[in-house]
N, C-alpha and C. Protein backbone atom coordinates (compact mmCIF):
# COMPACT_ATOMS: atom_id res chain seq x y z
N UNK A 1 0.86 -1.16 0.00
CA UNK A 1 0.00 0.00 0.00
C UNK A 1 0.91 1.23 0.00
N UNK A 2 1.21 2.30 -0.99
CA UNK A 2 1.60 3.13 -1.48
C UNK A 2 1.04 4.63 -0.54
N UNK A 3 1.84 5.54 -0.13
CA UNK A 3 1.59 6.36 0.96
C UNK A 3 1.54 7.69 -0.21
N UNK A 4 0.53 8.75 0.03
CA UNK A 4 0.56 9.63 -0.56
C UNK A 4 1.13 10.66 0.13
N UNK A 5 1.92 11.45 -0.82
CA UNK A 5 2.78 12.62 -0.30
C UNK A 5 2.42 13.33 0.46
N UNK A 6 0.77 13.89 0.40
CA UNK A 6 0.85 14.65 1.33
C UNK A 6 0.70 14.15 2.82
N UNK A 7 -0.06 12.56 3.43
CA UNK A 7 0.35 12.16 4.23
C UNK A 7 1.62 12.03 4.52
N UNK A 8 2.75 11.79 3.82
CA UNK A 8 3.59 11.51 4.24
C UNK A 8 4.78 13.06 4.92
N UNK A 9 4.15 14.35 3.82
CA UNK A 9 4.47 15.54 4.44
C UNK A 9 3.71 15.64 5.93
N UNK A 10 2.60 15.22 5.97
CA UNK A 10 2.12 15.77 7.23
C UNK A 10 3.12 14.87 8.35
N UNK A 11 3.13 13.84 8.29
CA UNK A 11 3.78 12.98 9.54
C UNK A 11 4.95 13.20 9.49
N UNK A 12 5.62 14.12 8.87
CA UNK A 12 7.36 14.82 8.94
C UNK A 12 6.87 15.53 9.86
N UNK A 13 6.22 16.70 9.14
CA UNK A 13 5.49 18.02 10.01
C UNK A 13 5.26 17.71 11.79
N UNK A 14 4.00 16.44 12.17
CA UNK A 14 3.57 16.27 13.37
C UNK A 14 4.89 15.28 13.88
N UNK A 15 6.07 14.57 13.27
CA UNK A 15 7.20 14.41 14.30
C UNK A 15 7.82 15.71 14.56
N UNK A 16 8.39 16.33 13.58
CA UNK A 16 9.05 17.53 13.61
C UNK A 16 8.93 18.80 14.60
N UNK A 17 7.48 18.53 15.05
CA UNK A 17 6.51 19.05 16.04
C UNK A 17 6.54 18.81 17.46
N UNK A 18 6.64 17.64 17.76
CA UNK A 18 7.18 16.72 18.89
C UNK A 18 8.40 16.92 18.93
N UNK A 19 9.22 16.30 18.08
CA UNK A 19 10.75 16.56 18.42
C UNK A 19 11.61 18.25 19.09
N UNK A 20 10.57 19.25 18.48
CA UNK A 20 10.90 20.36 19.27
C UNK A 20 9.94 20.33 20.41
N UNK A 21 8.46 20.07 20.59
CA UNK A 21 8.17 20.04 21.59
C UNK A 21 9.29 19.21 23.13
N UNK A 22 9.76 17.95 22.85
CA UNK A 22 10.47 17.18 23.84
C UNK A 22 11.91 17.90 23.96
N UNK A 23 12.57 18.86 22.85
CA UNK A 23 13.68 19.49 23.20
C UNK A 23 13.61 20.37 24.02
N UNK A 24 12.55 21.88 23.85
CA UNK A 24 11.88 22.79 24.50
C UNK A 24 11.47 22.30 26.13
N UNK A 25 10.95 20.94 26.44
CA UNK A 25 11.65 20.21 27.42
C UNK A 25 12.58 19.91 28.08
N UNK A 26 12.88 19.46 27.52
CA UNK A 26 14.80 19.16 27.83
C UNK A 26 15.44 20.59 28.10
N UNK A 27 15.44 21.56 27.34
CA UNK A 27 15.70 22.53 27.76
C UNK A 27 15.82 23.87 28.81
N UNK A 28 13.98 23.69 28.82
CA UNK A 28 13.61 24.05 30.25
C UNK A 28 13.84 23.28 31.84
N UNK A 29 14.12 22.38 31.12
CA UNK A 29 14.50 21.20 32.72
C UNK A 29 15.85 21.46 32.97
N UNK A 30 16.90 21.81 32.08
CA UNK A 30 18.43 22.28 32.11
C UNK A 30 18.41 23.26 32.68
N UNK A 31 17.82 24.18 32.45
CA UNK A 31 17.82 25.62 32.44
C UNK A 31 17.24 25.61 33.73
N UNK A 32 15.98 24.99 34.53
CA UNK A 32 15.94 25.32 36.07
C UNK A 32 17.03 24.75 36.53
N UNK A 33 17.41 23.85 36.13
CA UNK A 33 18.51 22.85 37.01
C UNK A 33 19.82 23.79 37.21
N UNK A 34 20.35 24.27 36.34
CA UNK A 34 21.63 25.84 36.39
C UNK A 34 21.35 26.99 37.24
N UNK A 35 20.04 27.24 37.06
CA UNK A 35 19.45 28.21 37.61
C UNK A 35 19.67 27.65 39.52
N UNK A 36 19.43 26.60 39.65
CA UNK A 36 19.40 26.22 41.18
C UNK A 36 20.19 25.60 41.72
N UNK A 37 21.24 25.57 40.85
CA UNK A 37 22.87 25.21 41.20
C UNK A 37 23.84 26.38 40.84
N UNK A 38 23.21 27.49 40.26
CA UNK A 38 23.89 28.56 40.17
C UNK A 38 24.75 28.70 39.09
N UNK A 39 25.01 27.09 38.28
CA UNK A 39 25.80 27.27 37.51
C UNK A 39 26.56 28.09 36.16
N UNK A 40 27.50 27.85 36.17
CA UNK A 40 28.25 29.26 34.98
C UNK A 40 28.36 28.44 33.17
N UNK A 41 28.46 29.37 32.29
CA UNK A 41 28.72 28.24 31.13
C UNK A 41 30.52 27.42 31.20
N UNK A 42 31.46 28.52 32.06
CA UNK A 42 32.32 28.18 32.03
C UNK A 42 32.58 26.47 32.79
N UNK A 43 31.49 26.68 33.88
CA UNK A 43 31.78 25.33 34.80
C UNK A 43 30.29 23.93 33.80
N UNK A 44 30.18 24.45 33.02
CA UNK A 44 29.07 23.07 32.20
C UNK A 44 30.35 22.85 30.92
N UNK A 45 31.31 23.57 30.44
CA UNK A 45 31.10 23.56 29.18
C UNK A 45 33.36 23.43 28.89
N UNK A 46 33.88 23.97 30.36
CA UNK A 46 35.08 24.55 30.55
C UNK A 46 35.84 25.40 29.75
N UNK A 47 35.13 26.29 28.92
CA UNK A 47 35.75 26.88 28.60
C UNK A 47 34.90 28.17 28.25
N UNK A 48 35.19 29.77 27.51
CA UNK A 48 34.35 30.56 27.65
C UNK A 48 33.36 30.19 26.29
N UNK A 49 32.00 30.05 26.27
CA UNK A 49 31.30 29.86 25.25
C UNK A 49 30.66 31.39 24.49
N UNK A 50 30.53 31.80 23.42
CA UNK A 50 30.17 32.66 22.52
C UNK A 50 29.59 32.00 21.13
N UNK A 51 29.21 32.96 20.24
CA UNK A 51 29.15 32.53 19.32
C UNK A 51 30.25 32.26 18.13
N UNK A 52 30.24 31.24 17.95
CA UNK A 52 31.85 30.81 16.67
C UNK A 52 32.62 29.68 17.45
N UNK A 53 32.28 29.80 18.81
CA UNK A 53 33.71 29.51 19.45
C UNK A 53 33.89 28.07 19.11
N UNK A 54 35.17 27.63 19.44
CA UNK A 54 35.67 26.59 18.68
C UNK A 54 36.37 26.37 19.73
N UNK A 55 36.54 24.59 19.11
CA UNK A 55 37.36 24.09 20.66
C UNK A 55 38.74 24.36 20.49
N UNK A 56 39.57 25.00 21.56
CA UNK A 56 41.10 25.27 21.75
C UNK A 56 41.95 23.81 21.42
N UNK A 57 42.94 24.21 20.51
CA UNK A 57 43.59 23.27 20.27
C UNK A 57 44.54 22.81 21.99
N UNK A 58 44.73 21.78 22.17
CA UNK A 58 45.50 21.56 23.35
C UNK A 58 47.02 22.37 23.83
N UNK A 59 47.71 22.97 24.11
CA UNK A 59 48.99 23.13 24.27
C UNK A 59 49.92 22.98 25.02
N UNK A 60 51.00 23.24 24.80
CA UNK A 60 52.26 22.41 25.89
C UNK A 60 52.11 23.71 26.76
N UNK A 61 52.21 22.71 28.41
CA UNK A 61 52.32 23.68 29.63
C UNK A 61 53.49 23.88 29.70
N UNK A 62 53.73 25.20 30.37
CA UNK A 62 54.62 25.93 30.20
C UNK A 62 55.34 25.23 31.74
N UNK A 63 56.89 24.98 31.64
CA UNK A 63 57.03 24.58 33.00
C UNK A 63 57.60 25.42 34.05
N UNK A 64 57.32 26.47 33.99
CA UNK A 64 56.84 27.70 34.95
C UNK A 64 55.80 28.32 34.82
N UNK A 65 55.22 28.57 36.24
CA UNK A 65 53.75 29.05 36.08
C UNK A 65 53.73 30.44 35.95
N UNK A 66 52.84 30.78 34.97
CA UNK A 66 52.78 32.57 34.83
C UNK A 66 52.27 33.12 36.10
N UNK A 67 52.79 34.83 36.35
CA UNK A 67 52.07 35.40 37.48
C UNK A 67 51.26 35.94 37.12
N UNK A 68 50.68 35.97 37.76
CA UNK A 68 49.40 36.98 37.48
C UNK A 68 49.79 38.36 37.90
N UNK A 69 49.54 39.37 36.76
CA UNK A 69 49.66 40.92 36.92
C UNK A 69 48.03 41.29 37.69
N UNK A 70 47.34 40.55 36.99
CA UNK A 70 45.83 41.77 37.83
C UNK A 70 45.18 40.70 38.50
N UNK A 71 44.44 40.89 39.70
CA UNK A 71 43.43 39.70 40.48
C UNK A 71 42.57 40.80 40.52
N UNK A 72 41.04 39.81 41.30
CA UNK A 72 40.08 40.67 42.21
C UNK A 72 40.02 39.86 43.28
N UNK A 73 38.75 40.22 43.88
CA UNK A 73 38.79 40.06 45.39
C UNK A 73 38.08 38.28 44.89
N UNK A 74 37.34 38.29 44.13
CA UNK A 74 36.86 36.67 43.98
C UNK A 74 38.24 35.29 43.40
N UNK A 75 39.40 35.81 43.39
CA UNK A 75 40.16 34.90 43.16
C UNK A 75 40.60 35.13 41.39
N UNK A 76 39.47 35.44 41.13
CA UNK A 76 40.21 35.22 39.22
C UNK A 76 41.60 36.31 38.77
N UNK A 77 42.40 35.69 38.24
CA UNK A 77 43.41 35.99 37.60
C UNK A 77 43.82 36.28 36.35
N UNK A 78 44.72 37.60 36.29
CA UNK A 78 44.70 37.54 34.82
C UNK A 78 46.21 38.02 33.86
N UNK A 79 47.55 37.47 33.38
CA UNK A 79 48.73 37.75 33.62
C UNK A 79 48.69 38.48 32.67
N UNK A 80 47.51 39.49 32.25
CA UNK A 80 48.07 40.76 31.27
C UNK A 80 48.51 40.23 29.95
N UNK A 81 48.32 39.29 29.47
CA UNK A 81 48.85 38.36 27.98
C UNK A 81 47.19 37.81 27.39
N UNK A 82 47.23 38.22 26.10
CA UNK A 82 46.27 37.78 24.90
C UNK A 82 45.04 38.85 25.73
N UNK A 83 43.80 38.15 25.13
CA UNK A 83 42.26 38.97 25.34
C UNK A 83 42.10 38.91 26.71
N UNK A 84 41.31 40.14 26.94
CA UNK A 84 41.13 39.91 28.55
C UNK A 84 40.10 39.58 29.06
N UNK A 85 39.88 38.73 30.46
CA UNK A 85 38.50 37.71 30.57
C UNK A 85 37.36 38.43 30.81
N UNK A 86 36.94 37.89 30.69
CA UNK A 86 35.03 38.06 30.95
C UNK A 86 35.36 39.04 32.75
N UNK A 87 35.65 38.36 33.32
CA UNK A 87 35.01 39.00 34.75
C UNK A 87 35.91 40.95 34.64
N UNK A 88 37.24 40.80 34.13
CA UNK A 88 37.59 41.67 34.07
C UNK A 88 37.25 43.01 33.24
N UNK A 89 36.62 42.45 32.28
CA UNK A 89 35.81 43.41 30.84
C UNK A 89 34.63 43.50 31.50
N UNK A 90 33.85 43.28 32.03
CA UNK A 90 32.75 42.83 32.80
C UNK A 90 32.67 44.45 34.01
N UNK A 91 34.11 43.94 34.94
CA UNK A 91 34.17 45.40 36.12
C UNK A 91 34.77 46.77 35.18
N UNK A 92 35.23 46.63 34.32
CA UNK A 92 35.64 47.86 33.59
C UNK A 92 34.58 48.84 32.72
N UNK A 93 33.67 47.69 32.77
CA UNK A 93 32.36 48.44 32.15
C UNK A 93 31.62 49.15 33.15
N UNK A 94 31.83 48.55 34.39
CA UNK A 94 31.41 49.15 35.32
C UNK A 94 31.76 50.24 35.98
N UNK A 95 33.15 50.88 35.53
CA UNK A 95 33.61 51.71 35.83
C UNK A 95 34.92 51.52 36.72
N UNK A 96 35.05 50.52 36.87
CA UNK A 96 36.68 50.56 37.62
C UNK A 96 37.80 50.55 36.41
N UNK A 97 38.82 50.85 37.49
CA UNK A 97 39.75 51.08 36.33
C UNK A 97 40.53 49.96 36.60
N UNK A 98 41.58 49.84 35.01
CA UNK A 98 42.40 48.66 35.36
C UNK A 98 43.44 48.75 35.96
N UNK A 99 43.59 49.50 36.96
CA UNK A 99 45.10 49.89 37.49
C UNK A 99 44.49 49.24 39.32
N UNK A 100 43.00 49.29 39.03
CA UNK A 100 42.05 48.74 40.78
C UNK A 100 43.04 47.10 40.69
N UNK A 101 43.04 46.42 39.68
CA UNK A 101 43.41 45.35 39.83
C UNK A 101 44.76 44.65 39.64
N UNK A 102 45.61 45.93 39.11
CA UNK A 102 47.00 45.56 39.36
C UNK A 102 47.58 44.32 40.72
N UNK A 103 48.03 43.74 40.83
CA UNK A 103 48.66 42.34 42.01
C UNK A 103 49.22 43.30 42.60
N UNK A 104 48.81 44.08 44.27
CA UNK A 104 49.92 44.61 44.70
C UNK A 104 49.25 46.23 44.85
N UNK A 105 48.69 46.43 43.57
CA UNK A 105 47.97 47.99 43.73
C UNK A 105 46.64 47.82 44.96
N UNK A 106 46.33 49.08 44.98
CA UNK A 106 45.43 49.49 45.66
C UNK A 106 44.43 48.96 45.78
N UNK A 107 43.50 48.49 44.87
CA UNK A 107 42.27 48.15 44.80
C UNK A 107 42.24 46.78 44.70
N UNK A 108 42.83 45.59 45.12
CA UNK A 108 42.92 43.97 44.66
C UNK A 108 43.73 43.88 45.69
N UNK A 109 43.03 42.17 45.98
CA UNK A 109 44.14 41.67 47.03
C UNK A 109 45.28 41.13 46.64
N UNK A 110 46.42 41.19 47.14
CA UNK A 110 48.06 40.70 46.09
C UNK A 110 47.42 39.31 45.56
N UNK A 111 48.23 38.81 45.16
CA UNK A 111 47.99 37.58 45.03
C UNK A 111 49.44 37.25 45.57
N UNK A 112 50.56 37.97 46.11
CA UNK A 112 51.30 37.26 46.98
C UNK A 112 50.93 37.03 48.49
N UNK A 113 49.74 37.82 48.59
CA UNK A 113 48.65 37.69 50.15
C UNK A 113 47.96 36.21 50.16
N UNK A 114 47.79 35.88 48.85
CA UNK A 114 46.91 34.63 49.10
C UNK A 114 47.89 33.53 49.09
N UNK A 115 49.34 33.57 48.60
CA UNK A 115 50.05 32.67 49.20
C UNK A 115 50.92 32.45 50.08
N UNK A 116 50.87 33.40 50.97
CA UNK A 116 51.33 33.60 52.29
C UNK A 116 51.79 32.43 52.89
N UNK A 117 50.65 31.29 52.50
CA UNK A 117 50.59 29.79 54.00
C UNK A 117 51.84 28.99 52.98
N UNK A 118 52.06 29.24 51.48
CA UNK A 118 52.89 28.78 51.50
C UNK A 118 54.49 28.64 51.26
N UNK A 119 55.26 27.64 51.29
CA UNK A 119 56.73 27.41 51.49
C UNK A 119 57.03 28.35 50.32
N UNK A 120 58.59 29.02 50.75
CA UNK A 120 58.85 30.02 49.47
C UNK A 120 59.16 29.32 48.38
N UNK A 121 59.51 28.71 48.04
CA UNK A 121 59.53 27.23 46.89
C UNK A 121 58.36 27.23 45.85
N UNK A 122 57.33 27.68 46.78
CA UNK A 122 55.87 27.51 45.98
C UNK A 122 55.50 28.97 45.58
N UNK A 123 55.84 29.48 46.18
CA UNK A 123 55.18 31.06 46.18
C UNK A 123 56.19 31.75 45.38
N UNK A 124 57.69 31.19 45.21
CA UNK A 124 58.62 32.30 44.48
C UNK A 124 58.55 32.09 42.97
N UNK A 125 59.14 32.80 41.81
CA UNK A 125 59.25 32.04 40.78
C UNK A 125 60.95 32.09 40.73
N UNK A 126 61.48 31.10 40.04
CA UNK A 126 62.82 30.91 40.29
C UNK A 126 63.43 30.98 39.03
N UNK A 127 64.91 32.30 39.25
CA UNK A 127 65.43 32.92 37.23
C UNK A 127 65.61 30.98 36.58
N UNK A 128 65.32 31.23 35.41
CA UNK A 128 65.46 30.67 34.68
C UNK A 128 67.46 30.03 34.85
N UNK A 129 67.81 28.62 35.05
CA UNK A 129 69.36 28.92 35.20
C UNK A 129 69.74 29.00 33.82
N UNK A 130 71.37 29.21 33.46
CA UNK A 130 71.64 29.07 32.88
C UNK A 130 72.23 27.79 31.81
N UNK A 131 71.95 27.73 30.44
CA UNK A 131 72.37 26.27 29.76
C UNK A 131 73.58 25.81 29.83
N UNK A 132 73.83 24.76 30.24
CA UNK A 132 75.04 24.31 30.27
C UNK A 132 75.79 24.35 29.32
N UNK A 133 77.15 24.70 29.35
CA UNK A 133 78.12 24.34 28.03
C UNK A 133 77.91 22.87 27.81
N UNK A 134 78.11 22.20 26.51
CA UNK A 134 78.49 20.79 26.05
C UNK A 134 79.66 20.55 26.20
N UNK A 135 81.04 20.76 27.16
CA UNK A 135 82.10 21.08 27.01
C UNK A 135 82.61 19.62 27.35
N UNK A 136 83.44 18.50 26.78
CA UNK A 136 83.30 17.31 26.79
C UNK A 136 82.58 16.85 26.67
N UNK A 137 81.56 17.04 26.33
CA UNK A 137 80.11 16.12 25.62
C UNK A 137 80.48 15.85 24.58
N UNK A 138 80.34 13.89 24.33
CA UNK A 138 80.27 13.87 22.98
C UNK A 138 78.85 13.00 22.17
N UNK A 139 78.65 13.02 21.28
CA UNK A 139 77.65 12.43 20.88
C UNK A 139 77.24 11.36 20.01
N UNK A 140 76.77 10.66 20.00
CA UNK A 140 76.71 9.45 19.11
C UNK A 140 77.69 9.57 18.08
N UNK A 141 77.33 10.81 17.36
CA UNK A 141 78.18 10.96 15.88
C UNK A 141 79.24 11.40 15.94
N UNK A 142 80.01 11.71 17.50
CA UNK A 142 81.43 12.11 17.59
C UNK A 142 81.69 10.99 18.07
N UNK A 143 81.56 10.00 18.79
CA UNK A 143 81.69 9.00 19.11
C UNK A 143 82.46 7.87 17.55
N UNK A 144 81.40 7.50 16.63
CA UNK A 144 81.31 6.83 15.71
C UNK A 144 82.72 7.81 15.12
N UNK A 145 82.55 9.03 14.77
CA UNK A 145 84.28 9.51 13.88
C UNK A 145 85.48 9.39 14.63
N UNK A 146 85.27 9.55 16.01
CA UNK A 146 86.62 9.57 16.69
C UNK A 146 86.77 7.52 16.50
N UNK A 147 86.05 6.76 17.08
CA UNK A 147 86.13 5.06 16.63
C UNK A 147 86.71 4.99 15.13
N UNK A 148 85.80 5.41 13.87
CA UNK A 148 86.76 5.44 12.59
C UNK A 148 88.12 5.74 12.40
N UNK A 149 88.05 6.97 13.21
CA UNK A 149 89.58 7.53 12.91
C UNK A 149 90.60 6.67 13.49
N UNK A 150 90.36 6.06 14.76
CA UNK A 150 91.58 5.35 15.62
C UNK A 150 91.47 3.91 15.11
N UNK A 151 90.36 3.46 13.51
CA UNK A 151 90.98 2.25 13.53
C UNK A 151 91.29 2.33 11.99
N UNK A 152 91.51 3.61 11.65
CA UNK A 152 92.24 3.54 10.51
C UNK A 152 93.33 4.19 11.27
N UNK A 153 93.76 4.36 12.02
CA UNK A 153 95.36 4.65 12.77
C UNK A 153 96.06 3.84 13.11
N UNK A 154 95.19 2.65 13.65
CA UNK A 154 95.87 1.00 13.96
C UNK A 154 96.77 0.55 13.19
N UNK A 155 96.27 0.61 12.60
CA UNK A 155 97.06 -0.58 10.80
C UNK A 155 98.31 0.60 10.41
N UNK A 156 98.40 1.56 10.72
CA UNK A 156 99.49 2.52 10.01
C UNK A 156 100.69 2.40 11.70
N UNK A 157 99.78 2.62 12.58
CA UNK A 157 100.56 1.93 13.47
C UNK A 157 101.29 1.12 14.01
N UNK A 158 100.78 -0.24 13.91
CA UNK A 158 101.35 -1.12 13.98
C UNK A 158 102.53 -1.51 12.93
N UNK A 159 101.71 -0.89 11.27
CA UNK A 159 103.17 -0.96 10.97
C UNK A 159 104.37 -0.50 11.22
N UNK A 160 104.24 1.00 11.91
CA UNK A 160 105.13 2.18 12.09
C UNK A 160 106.28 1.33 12.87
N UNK A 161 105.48 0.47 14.05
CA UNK A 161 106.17 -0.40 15.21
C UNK A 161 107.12 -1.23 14.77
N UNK A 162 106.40 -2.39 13.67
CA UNK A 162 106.77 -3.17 13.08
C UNK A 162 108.19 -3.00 12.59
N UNK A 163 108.36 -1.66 11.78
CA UNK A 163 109.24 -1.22 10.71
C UNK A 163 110.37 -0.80 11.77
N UNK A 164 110.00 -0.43 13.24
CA UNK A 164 111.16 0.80 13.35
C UNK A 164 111.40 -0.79 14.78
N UNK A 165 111.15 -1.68 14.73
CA UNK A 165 111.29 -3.17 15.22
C UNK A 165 112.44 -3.47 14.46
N UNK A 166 112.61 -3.83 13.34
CA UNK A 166 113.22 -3.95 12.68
C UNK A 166 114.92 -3.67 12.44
């Protein structure tokens, strides 16, 4: 039994209908649930969401930790490098200035205040040392020429011995 088109348009139509009805669901059930956990997009999603945004490619951690140039009083940090975050674009609209949140200025708590409890080890950052010379270092491939060279020296050697044996 052969279905005519326009039945078959209508029953696209009345799923198509449902399927946003049960999303519009789903949606509103998310949406109280954030609402009463308070939640942020940053803590559903980890990272800042907009429109375009795209997932960050991964990158190598740096093995010193950056300082932070500006804090506020809620903990967030920000070391003055690339775009600046949400909470900070956020109080500047509001009228503070960015000098309130300098680490150390007037208006922000240091952020060497909040690590007070710990060991200076943790709390300092430490100069970069300096690279070692290679000075007697040798390497595979000095290894392998200095071996060539001393066994094409053998054989001229031994004759040298041989001859002055003689």
């Amino acid at each position: 039994m052969a279905k005519s088109l326009t039945s078959l348009l209508n029953q696209i139509e009345r799923l198509q209908k449902e399927a946003s009805l049960i999303q519009s669901e789903v949606i509103d059930r998310i949406r109280k649930e954030i609402a009463k956990y308070h939640l942020t997009p940053e803590q559903l999603f980890g990272a800042a969401v907009g429109s375009g945004a795209k997932r960050a490619k991964p990158t190598r951690k740096s093995s010193t930790p950056r300082v932070a140039k500006y804090a506020d009083q809620a903990g967030n940090s920000w070391g003055g490098v690339g775009k600046r975050p949400e909470w900070l674009r956020q109080a500047l609209a509001a009228g503070k200035a960015l000098e309130d949140f300098l680490v150390g200025g007037a208006g922000s708590q240091s952020v060497a205040a909040t690590d007070a409890g710990k060991p200076a080890s943790k709390r300092t950052r430490k100069a970069p040392s300096a690279a070692k010379p290679a000075v007697g270092r040798k390497t595979k491939a000095t290894k392998r020429a200095a071996a060539r060279k001393s066994s094409k020296a053998r054989p001229r050697a031994a004759a040298a011995a041989t001859s002055a044996s003689e």
